[in-house]
C-alpha atoms as a PDB file:
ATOM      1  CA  UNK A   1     111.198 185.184 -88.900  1.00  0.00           C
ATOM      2  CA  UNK A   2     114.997 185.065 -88.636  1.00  0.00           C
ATOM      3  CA  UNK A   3     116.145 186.030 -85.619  1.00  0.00           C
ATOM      4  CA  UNK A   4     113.092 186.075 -83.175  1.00  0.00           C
ATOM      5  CA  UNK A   5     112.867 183.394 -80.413  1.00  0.00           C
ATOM      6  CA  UNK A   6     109.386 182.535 -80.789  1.00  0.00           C
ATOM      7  CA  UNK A   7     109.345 180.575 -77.498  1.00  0.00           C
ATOM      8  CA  UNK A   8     110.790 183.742 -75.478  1.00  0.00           C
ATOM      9  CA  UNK A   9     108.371 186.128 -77.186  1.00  0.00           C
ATOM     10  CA  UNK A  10     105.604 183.864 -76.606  1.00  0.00           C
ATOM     11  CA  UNK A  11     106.767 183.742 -72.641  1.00  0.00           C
ATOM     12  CA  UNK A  12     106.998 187.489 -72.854  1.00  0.00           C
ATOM     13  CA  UNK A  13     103.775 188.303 -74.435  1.00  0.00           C
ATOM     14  CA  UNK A  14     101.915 186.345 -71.837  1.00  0.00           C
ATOM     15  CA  UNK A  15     103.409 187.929 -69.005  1.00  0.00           C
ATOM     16  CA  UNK A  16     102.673 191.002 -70.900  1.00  0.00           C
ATOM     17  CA  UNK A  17      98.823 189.776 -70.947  1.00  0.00           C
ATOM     18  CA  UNK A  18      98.790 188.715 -67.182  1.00  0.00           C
ATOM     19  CA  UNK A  19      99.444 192.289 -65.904  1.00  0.00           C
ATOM     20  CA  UNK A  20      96.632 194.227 -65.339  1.00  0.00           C
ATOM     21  CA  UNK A  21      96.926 197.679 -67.138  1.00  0.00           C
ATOM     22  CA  UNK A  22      96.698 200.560 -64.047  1.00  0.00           C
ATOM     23  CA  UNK A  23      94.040 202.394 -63.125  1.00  0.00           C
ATOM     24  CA  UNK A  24      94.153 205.819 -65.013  1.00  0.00           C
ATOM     25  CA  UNK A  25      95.299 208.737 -62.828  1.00  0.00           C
ATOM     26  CA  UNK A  26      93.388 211.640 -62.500  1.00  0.00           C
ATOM     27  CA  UNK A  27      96.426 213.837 -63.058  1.00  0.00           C
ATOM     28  CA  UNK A  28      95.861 215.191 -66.607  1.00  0.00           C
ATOM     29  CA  UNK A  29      99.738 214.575 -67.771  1.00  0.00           C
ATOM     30  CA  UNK A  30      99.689 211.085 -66.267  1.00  0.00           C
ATOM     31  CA  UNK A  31      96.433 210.418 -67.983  1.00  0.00           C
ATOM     32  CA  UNK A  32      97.270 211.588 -71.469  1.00  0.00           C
ATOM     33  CA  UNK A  33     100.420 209.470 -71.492  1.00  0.00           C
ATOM     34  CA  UNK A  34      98.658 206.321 -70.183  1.00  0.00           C
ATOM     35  CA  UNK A  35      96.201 206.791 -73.109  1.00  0.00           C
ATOM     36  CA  UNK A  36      99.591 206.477 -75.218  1.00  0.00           C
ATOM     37  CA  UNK A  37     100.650 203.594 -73.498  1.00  0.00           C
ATOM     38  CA  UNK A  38      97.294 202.023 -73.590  1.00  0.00           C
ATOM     39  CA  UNK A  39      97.663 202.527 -77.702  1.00  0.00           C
ATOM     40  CA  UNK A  40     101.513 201.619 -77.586  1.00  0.00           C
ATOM     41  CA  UNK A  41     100.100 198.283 -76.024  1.00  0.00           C
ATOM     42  CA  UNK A  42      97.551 197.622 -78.552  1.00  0.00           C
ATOM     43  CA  UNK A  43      99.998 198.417 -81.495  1.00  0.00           C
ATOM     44  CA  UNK A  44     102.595 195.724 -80.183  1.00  0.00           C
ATOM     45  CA  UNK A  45     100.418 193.247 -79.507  1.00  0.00           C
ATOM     46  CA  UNK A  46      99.027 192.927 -83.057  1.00  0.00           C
ATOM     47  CA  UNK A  47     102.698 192.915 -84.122  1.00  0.00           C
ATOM     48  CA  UNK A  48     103.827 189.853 -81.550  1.00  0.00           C
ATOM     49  CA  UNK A  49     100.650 188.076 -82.624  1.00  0.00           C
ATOM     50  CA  UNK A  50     101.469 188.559 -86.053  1.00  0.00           C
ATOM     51  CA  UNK A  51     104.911 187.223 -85.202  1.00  0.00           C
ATOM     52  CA  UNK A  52     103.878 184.603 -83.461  1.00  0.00           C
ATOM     53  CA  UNK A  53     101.656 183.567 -86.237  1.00  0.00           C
ATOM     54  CA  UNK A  54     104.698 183.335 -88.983  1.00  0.00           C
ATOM     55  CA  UNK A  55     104.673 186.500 -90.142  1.00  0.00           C
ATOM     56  CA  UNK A  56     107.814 189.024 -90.334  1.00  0.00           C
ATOM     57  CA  UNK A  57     107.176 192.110 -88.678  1.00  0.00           C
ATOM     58  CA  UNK A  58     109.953 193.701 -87.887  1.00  0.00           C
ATOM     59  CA  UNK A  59     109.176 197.701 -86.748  1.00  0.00           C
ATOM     60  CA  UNK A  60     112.118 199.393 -87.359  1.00  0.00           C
ATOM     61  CA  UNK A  61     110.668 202.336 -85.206  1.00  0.00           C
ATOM     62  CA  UNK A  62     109.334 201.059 -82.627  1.00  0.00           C
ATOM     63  CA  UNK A  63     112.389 200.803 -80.012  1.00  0.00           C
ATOM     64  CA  UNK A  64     112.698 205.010 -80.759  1.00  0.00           C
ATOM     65  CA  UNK A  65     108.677 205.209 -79.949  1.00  0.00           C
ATOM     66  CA  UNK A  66     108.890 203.147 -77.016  1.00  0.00           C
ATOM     67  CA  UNK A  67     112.064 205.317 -75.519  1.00  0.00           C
ATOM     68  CA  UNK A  68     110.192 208.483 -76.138  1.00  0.00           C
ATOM     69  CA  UNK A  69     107.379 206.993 -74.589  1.00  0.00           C
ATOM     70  CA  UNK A  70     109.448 206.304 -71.400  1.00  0.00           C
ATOM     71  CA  UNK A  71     111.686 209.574 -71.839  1.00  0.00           C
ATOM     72  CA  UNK A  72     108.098 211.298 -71.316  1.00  0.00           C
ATOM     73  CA  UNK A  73     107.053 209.437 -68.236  1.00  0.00           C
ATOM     74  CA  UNK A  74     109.895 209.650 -66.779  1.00  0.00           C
ATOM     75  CA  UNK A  75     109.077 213.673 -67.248  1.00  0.00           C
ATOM     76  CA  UNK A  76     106.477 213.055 -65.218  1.00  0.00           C
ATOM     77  CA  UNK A  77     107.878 214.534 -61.750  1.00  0.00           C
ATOM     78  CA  UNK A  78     105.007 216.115 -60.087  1.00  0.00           C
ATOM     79  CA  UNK A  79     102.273 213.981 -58.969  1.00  0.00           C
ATOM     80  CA  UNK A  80     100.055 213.498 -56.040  1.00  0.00           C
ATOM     81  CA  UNK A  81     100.632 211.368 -53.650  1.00  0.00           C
ATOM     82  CA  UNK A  82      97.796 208.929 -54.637  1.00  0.00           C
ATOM     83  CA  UNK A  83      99.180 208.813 -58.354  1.00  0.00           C
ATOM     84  CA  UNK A  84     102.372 207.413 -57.201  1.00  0.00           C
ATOM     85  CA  UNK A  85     101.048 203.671 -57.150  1.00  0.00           C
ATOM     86  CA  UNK A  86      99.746 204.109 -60.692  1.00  0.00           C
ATOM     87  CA  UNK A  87     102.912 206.244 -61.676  1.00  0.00           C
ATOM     88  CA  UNK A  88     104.799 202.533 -60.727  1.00  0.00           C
ATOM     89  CA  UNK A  89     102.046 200.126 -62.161  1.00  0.00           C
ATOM     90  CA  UNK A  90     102.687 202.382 -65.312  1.00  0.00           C
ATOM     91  CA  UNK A  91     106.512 201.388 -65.238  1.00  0.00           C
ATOM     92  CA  UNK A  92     105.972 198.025 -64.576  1.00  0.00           C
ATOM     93  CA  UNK A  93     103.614 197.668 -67.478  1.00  0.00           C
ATOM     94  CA  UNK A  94     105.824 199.857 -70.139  1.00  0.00           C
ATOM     95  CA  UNK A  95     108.697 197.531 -68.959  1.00  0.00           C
ATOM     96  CA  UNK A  96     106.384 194.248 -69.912  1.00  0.00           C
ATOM     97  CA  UNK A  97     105.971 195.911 -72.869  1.00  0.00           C
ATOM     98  CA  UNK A  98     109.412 196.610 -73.986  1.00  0.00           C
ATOM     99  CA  UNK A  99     110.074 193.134 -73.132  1.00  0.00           C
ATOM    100  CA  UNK A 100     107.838 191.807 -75.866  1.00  0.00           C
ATOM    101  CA  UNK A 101     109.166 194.542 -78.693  1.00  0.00           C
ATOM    102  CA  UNK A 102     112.803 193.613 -77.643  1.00  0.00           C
ATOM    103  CA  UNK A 103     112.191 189.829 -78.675  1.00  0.00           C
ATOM    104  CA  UNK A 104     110.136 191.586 -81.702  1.00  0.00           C
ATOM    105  CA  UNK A 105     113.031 193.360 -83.262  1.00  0.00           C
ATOM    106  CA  UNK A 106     116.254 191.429 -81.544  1.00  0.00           C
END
């Protein structure tokens, strides 16, 4: 595990955990890239508890998956206006996310 703070990913991964993942939108675009998220989520997870638990697992792709996954929310332009709270829950919980695979990879 060279090179991973375990103490800072283990502070990271339980913010991660203590944010509620938003209510899906009922915008179709919105709601196919939360389902994304909602497996991007699942996939880091199992590698920061693997981490955690002494095991390498570096992913050298997953900083390119997680910037596509934000290049295409940020795509995301035309919403209503009742999306827009779940448009910013979905930032705030792709940004808790990217926080975890950052002390994942270094």
């Amino acid at each position: 595990m060279i090179g991973v703070n375990i103490m800072t990913l283990k502070d990271a991964f339980e913010n991660l955990k203590k944010i509620e993942f938003p209510e899906f939108s009922e915008d179709d675009q919105l709601a196919d890239w939360m389902a994304d998220l909602a497996e991007m989520d699942a996939y880091v997870a199992g590698i920061a508890i693997a981490v955690l638990g002494g095991h390498n697992e570096k992913q050298n792709n997953l900083k390119k998956n997680l910037v596509e996954l934000r290049n295409r929310l940020e795509d995301i332009t035309k919403l209503p206006d009742e999306d827009k709270p779940i448009y910013n829950a979905c930032i705030e919980y792709l940004n808790a996310i990217e926080r975890v695979a950052n002390f994942i990879n270094g």
